[in-house]
PDB file of N, CA and C in Angstrom:
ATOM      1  N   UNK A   1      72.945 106.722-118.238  1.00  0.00           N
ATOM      2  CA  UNK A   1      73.213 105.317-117.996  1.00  0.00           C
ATOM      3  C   UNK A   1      74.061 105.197-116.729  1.00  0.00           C
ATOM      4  N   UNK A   2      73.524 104.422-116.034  1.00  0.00           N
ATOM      5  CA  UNK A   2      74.404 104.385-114.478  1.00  0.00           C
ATOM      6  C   UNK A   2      75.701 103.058-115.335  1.00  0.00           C
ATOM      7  N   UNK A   3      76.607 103.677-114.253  1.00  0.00           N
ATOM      8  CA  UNK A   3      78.200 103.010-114.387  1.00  0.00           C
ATOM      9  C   UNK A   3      78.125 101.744-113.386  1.00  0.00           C
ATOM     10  N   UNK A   4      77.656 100.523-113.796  1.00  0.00           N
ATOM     11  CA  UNK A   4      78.439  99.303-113.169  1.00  0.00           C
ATOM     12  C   UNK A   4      79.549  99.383-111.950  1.00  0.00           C
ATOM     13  N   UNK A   5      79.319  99.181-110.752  1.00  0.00           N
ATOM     14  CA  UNK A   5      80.169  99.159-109.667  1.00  0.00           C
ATOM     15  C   UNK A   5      81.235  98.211-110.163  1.00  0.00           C
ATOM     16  N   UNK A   6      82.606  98.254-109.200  1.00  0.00           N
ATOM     17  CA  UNK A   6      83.404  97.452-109.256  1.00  0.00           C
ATOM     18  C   UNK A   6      83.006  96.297-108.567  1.00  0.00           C
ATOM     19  N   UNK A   7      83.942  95.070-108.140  1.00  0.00           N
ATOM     20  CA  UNK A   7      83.523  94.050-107.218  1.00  0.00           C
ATOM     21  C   UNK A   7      84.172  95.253-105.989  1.00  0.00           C
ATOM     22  N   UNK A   8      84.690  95.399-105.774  1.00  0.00           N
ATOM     23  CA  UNK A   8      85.365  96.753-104.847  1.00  0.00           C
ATOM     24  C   UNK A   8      84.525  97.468-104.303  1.00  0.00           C
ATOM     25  N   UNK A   9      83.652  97.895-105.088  1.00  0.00           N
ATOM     26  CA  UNK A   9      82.545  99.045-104.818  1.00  0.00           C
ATOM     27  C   UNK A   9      81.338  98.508-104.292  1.00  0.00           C
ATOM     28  N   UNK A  10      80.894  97.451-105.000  1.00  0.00           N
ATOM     29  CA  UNK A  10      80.152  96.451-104.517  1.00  0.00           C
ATOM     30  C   UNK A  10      79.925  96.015-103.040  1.00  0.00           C
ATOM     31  N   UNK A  11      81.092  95.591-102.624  1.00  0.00           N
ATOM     32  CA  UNK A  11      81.760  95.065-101.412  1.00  0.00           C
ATOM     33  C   UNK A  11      81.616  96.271-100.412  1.00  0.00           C
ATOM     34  N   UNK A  12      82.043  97.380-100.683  1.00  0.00           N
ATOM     35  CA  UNK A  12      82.365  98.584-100.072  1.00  0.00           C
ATOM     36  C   UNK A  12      81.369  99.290 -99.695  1.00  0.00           C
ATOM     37  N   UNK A  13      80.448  99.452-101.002  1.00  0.00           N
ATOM     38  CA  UNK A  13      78.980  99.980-100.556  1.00  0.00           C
ATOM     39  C   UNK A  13      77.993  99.164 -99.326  1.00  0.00           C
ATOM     40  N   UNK A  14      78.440  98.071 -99.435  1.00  0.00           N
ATOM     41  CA  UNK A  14      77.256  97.132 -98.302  1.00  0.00           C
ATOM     42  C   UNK A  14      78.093  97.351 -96.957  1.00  0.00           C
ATOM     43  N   UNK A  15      79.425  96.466 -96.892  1.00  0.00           N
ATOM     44  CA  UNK A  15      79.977  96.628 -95.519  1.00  0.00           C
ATOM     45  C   UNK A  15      79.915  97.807 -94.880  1.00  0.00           C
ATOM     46  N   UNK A  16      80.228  99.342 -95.535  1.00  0.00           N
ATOM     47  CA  UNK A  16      80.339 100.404 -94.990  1.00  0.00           C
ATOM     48  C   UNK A  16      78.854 100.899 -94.662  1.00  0.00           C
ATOM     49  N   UNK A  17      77.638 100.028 -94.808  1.00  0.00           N
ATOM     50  CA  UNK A  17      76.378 100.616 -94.531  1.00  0.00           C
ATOM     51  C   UNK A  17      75.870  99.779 -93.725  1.00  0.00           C
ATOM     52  N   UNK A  18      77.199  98.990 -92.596  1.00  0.00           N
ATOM     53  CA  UNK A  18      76.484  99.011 -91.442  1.00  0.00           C
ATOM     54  C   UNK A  18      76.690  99.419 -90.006  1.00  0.00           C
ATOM     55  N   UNK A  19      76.092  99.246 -88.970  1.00  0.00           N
ATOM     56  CA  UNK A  19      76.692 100.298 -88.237  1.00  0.00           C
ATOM     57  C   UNK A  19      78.280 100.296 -87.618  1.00  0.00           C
ATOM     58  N   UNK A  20      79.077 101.162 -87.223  1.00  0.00           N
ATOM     59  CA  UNK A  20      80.000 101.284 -86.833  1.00  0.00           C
ATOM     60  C   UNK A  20      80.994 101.166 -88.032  1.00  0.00           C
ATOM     61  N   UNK A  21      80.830 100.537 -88.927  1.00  0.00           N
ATOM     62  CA  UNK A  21      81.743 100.338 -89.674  1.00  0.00           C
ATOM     63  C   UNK A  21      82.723 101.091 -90.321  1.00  0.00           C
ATOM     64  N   UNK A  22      83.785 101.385 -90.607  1.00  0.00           N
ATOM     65  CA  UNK A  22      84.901 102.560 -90.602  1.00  0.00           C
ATOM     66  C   UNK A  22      85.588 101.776 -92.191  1.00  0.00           C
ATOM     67  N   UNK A  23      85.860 102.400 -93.462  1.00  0.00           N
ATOM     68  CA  UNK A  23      86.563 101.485 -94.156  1.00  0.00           C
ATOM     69  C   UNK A  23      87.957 102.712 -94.472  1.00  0.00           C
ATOM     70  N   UNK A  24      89.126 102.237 -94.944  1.00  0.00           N
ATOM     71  CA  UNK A  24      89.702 103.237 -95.782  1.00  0.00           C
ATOM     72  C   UNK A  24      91.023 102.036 -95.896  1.00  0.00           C
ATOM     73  N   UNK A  25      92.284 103.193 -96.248  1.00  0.00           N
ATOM     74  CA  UNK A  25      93.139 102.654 -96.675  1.00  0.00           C
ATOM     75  C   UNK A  25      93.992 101.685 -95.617  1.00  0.00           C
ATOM     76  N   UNK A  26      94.608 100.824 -95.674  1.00  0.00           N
ATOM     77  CA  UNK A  26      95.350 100.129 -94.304  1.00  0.00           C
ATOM     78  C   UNK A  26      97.153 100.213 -94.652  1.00  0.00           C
ATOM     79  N   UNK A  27      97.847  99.847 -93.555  1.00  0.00           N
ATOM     80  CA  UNK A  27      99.303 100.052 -93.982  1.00  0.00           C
ATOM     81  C   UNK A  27     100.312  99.457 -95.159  1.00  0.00           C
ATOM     82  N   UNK A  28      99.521  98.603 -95.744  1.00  0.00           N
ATOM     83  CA  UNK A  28     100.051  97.847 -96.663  1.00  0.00           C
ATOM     84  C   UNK A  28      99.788  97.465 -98.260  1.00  0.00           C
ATOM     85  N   UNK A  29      98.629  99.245 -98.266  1.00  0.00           N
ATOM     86  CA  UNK A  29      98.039  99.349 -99.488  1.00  0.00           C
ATOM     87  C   UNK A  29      96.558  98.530 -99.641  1.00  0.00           C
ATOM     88  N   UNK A  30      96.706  97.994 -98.947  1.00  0.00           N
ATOM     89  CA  UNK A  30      95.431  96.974 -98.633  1.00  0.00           C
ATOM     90  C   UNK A  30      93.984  97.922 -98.187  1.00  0.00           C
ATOM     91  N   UNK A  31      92.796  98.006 -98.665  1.00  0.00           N
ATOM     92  CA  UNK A  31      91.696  98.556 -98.282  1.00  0.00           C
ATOM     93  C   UNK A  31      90.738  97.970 -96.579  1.00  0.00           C
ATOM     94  N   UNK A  32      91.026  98.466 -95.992  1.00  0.00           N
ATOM     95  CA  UNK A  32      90.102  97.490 -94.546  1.00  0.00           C
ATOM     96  C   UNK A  32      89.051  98.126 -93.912  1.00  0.00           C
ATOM     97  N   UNK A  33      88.407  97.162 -94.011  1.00  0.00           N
ATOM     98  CA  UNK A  33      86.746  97.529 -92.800  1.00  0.00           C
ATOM     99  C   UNK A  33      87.216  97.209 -91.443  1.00  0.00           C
ATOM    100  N   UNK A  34      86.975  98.194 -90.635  1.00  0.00           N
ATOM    101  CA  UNK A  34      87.480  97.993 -89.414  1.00  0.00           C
ATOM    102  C   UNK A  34      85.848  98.286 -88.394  1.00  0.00           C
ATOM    103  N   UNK A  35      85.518  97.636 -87.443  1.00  0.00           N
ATOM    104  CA  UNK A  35      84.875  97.956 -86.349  1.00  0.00           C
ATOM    105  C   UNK A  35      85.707  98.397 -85.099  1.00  0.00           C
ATOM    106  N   UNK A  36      85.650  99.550 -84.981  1.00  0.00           N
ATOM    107  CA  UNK A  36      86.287 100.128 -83.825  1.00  0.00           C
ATOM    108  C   UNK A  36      87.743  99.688 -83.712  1.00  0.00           C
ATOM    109  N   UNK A  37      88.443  98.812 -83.048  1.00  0.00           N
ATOM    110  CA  UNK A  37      89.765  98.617 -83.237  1.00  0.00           C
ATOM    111  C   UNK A  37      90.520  97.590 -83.968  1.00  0.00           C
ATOM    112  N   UNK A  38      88.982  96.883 -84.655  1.00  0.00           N
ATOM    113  CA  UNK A  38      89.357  95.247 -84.945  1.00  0.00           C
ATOM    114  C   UNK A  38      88.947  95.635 -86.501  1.00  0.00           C
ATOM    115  N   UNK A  39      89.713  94.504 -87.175  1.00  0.00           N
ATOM    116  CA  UNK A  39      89.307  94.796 -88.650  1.00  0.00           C
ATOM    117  C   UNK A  39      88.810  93.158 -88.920  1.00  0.00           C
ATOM    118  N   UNK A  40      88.012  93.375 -89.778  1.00  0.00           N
ATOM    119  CA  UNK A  40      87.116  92.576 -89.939  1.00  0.00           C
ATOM    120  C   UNK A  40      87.385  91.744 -91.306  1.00  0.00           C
ATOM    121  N   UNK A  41      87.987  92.659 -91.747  1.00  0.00           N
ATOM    122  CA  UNK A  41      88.814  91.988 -92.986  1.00  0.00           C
ATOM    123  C   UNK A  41      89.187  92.856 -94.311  1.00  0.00           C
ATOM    124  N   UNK A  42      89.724  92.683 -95.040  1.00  0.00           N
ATOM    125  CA  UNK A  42      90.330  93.631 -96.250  1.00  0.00           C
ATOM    126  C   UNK A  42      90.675  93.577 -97.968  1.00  0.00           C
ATOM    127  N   UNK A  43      90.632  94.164 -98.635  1.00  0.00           N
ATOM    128  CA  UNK A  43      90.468  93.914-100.071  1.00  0.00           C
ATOM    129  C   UNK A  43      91.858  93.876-100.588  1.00  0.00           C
ATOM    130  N   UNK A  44      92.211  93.581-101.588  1.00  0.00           N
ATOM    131  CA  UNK A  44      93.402  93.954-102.542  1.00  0.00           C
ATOM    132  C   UNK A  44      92.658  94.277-103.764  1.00  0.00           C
ATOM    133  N   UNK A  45      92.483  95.576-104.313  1.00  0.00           N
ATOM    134  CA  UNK A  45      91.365  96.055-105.263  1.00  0.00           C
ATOM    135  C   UNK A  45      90.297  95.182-105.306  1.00  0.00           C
ATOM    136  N   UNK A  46      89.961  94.578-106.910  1.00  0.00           N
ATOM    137  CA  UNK A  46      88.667  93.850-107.362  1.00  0.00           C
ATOM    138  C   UNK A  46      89.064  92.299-106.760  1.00  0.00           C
ATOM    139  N   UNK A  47      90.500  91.770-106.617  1.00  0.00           N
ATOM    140  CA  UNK A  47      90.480  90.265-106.796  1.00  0.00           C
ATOM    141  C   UNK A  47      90.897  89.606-105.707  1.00  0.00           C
ATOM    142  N   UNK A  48      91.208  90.125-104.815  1.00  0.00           N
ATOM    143  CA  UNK A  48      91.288  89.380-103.532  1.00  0.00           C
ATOM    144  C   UNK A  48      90.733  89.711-102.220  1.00  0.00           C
ATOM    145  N   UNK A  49      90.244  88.896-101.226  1.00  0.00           N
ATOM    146  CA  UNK A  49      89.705  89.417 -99.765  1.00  0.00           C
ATOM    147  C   UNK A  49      90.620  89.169 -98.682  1.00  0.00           C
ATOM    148  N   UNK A  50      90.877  89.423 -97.730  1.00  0.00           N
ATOM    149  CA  UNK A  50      91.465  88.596 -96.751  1.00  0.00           C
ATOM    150  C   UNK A  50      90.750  88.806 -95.516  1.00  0.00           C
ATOM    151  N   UNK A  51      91.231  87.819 -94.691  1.00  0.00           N
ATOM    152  CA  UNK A  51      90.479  87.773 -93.362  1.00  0.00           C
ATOM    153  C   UNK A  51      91.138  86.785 -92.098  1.00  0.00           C
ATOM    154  N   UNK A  52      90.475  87.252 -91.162  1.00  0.00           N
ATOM    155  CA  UNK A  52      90.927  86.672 -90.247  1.00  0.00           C
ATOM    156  C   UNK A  52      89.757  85.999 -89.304  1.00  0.00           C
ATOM    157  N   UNK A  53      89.922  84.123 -88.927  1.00  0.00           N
ATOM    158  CA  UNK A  53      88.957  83.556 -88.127  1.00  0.00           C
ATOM    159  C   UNK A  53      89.167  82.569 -87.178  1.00  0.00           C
ATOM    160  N   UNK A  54      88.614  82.704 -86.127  1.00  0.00           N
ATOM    161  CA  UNK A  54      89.222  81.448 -85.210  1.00  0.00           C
ATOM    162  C   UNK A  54      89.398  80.778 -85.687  1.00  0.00           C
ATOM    163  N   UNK A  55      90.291  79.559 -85.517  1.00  0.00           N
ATOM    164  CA  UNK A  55      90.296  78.433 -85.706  1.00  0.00           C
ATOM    165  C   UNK A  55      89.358  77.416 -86.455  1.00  0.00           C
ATOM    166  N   UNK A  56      88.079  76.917 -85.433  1.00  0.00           N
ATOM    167  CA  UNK A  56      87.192  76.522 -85.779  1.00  0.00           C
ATOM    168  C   UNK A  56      86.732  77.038 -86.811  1.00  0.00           C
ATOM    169  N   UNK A  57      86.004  77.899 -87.082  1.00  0.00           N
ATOM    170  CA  UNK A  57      85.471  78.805 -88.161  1.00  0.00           C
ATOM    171  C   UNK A  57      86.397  78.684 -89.349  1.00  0.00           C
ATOM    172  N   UNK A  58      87.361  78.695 -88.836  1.00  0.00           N
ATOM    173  CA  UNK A  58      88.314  78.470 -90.272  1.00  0.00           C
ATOM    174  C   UNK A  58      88.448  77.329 -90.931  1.00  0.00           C
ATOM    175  N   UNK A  59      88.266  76.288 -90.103  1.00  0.00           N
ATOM    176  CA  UNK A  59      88.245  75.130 -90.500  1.00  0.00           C
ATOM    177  C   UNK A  59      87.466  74.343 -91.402  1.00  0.00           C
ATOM    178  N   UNK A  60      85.960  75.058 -90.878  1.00  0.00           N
ATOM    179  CA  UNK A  60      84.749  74.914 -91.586  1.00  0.00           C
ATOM    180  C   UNK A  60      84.678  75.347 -92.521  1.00  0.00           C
ATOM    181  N   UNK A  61      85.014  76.915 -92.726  1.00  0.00           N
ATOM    182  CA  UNK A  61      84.842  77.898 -93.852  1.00  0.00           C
ATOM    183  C   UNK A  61      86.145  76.843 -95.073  1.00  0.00           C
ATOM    184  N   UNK A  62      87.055  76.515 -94.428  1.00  0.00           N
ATOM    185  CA  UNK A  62      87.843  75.755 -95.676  1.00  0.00           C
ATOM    186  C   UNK A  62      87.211  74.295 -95.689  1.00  0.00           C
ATOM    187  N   UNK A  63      86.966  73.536 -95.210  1.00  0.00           N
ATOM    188  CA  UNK A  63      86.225  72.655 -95.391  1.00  0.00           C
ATOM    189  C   UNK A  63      85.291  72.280 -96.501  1.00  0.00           C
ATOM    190  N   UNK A  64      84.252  74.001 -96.434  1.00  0.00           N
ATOM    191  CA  UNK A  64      83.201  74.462 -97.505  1.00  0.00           C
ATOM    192  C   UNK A  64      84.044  74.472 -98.557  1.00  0.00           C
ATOM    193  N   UNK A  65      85.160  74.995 -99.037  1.00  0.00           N
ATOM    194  CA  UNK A  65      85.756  75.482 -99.737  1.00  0.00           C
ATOM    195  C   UNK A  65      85.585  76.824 -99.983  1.00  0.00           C
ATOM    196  N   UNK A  66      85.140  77.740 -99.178  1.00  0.00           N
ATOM    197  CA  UNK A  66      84.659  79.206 -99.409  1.00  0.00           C
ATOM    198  C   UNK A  66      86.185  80.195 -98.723  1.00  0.00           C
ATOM    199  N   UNK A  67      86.980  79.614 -98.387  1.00  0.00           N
ATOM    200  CA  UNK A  67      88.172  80.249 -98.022  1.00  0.00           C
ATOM    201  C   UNK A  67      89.353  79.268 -98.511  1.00  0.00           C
ATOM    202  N   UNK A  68      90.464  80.067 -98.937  1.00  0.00           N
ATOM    203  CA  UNK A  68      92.069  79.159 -98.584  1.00  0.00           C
ATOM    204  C   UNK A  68      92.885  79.826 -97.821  1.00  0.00           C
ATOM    205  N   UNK A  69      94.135  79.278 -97.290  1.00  0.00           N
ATOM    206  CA  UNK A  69      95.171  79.675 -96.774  1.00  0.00           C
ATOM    207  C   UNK A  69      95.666  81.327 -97.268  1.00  0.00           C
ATOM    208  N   UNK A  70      95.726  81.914 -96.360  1.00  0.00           N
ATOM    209  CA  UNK A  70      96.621  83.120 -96.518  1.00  0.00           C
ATOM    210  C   UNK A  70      97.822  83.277 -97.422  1.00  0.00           C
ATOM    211  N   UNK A  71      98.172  84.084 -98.090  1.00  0.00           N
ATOM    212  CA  UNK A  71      99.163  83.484 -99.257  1.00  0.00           C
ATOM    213  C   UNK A  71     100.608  84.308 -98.145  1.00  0.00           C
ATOM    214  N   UNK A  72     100.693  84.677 -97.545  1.00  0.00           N
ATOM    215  CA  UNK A  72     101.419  85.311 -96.794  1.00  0.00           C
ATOM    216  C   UNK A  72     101.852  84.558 -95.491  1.00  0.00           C
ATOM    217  N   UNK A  73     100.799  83.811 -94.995  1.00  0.00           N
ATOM    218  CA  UNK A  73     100.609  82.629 -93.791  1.00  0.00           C
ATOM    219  C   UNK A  73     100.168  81.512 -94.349  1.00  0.00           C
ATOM    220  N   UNK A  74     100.779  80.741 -95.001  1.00  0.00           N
ATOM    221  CA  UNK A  74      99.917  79.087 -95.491  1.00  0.00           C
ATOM    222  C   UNK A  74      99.831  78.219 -94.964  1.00  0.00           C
ATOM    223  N   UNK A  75     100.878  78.194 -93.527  1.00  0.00           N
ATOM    224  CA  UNK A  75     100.516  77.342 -92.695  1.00  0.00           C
ATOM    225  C   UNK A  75      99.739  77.702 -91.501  1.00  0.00           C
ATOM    226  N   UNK A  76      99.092  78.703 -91.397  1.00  0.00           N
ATOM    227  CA  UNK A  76      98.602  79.281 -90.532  1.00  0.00           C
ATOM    228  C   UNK A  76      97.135  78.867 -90.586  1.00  0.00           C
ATOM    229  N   UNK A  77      96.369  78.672 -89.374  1.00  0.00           N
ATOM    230  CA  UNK A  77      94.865  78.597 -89.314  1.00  0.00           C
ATOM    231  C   UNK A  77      94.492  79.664 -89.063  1.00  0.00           C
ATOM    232  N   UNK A  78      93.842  80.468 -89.076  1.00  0.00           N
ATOM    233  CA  UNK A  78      93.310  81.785 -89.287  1.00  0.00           C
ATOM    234  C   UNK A  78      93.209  82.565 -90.244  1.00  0.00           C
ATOM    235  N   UNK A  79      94.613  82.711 -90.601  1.00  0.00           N
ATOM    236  CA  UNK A  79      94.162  83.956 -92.294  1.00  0.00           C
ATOM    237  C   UNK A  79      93.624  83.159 -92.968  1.00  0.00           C
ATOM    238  N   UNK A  80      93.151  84.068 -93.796  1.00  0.00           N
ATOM    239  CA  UNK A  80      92.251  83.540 -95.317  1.00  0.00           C
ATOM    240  C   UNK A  80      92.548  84.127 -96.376  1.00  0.00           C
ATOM    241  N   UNK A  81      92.104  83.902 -97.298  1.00  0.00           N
ATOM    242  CA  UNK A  81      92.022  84.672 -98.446  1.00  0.00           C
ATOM    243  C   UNK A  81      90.751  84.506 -99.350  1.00  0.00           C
ATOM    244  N   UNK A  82      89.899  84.864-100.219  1.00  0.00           N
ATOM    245  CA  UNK A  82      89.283  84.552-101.227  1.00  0.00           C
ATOM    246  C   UNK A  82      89.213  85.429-101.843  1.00  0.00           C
ATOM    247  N   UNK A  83      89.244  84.440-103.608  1.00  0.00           N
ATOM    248  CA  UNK A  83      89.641  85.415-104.476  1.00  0.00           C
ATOM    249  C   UNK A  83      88.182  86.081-105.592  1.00  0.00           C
ATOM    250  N   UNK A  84      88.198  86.821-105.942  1.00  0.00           N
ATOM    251  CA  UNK A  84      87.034  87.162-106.681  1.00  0.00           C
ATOM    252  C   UNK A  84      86.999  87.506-107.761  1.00  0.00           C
ATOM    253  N   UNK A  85      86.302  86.796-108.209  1.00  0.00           N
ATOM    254  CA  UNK A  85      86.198  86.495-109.574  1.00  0.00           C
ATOM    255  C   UNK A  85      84.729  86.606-110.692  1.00  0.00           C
ATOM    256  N   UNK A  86      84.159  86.521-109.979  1.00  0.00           N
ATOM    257  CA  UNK A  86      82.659  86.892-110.404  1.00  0.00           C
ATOM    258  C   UNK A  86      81.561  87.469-109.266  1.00  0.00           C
ATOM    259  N   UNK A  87      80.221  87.322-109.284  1.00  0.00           N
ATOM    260  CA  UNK A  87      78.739  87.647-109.024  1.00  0.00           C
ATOM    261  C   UNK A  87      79.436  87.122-107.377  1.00  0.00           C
ATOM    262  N   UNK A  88      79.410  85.764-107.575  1.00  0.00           N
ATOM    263  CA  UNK A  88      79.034  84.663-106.502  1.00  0.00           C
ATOM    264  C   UNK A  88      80.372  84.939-105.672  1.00  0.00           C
ATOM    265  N   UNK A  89      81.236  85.222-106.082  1.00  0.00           N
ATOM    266  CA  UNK A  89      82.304  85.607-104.794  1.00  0.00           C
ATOM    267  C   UNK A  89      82.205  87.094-103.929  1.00  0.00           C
ATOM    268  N   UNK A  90      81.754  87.840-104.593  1.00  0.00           N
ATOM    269  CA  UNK A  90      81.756  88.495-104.535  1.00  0.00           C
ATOM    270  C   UNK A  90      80.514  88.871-103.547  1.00  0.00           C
ATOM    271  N   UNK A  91      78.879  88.000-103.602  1.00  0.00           N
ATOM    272  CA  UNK A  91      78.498  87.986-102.719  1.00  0.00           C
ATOM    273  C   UNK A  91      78.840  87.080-101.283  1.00  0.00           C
ATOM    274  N   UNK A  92      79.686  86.240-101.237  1.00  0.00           N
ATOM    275  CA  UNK A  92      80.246  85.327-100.165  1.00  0.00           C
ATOM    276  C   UNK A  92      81.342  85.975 -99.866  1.00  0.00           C
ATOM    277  N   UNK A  93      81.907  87.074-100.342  1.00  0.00           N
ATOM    278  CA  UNK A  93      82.777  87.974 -99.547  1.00  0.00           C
ATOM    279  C   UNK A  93      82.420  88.668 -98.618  1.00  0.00           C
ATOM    280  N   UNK A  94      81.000  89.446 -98.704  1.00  0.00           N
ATOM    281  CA  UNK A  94      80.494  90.040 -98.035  1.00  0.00           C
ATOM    282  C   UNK A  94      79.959  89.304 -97.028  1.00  0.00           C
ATOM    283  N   UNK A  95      79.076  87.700 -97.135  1.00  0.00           N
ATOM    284  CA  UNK A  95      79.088  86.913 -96.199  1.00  0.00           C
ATOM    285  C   UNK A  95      79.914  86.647 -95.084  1.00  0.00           C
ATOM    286  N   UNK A  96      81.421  86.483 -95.929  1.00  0.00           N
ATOM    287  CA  UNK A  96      82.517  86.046 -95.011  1.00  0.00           C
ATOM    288  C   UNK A  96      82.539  87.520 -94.171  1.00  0.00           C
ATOM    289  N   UNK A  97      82.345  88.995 -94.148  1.00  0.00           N
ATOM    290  CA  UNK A  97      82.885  90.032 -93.777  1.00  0.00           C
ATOM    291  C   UNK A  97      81.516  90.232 -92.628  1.00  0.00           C
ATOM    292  N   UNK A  98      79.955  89.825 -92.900  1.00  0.00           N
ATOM    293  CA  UNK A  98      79.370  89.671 -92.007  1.00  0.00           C
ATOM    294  C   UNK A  98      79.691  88.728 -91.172  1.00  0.00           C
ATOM    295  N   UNK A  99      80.351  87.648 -90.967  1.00  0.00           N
ATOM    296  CA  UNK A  99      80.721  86.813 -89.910  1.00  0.00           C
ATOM    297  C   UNK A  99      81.097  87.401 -89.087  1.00  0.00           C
ATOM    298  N   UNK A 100      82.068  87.762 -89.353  1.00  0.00           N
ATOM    299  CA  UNK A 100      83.120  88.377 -88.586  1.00  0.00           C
ATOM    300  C   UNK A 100      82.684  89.387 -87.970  1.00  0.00           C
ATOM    301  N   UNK A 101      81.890  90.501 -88.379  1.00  0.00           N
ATOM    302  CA  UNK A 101      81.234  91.514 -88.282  1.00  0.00           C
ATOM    303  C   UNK A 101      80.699  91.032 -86.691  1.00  0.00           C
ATOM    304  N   UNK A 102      79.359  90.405 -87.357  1.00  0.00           N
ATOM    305  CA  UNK A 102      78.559  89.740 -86.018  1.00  0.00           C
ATOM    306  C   UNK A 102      78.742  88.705 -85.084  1.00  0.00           C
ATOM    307  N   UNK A 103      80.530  88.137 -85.030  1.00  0.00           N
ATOM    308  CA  UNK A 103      80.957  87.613 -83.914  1.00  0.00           C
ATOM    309  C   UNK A 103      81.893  88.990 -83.552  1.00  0.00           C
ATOM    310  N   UNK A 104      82.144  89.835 -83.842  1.00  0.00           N
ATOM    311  CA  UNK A 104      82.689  91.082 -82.798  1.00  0.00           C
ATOM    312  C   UNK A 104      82.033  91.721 -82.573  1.00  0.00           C
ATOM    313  N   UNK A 105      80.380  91.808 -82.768  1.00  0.00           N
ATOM    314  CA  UNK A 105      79.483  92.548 -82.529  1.00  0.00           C
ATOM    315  C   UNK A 105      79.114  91.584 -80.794  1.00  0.00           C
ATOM    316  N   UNK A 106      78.588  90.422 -81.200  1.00  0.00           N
ATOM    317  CA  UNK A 106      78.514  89.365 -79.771  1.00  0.00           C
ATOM    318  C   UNK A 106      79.423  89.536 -79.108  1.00  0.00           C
ATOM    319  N   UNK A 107      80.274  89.900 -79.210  1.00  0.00           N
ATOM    320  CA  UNK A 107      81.022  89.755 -78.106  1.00  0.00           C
ATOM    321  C   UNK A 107      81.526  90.599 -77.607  1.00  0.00           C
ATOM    322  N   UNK A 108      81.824  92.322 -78.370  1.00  0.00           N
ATOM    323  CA  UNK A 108      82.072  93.628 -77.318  1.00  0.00           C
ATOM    324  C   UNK A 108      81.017  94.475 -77.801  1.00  0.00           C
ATOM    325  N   UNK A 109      80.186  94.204 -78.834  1.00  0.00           N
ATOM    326  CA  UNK A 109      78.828  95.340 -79.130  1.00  0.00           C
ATOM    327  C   UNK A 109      79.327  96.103 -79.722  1.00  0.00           C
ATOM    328  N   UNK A 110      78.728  97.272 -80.146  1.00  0.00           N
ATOM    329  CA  UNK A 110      79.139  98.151 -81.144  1.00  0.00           C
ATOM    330  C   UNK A 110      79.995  99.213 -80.105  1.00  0.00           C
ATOM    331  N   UNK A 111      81.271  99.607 -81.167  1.00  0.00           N
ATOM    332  CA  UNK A 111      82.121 100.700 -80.586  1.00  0.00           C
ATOM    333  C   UNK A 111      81.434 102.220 -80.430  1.00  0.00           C
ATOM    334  N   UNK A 112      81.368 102.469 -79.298  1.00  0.00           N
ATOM    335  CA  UNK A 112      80.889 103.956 -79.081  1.00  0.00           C
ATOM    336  C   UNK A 112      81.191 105.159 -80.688  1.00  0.00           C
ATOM    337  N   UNK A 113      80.807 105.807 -80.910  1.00  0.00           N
ATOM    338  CA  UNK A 113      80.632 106.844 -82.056  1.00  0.00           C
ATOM    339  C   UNK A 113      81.697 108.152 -81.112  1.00  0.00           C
ATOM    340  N   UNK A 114      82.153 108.439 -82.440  1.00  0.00           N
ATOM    341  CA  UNK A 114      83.376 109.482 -82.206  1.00  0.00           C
ATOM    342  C   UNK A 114      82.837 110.829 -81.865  1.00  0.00           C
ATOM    343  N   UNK A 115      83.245 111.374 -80.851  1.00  0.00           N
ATOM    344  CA  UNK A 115      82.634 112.436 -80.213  1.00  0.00           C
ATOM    345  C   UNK A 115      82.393 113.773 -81.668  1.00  0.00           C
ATOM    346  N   UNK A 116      83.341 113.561 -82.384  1.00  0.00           N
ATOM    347  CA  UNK A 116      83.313 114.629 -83.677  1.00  0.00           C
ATOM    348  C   UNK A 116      82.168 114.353 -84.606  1.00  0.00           C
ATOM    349  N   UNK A 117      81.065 113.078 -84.186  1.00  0.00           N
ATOM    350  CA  UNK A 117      80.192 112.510 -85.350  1.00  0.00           C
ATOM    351  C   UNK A 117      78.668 112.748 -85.021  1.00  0.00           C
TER     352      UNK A 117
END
């Protein structure tokens, strides 16, 4: 009988299968997908995401209601957070992590591959 992924694993298995993508631990216990020097955004185990988006984008994305305020920055436009809780966040996490993905992809392309790879 196969073992049920986490929302964690879930999340982890897709972002990390695309290109460039780098995930592991970050300085604050926090899990992060990083493209080359930029991180694209980060987990707190199964129940929270965070992220970071221009302005605009942020505005919209809260607008939708698919993001809130940073619980760390609440007055801030940019961080985010969303929390996860089932199926459906859990696929709009990964949404929110392709955004981001493919506006740092437009705009410096994929980071060269590590000479050791």
């Amino acid at each position: 009988m196969t073992k049920a992924l986490t929302a964690s694993g879930q999340i982890t298995d897709e972002v990390t299968s695309w290109p460039g993508i780098e995930a592991g631990p970050g300085r604050r216990g926090e899990f992060a997908f990083r493209l080359g020097r930029r991180e694209i955004g980060h987990l707190h185990g199964d129940h929270a995401a965070h992220f970071s988006f221009p302005k605009q984008v942020w505005g919209e994305l809260m607008a939708q209601g698919r993001i809130v305020p940073h619980p760390v920055f609440p007055d801030a436009q940019g961080p985010a957070a969303r929390r996860i809780e089932g199926d459906a966040d859990v696929r709009d996490v990964i949404t929110l992590l392709r955004l981001n993905y493919d506006r740092i992809v437009a705009r410096h392309g994929l980071p060269e591959p590590h000479p050791s790879r």
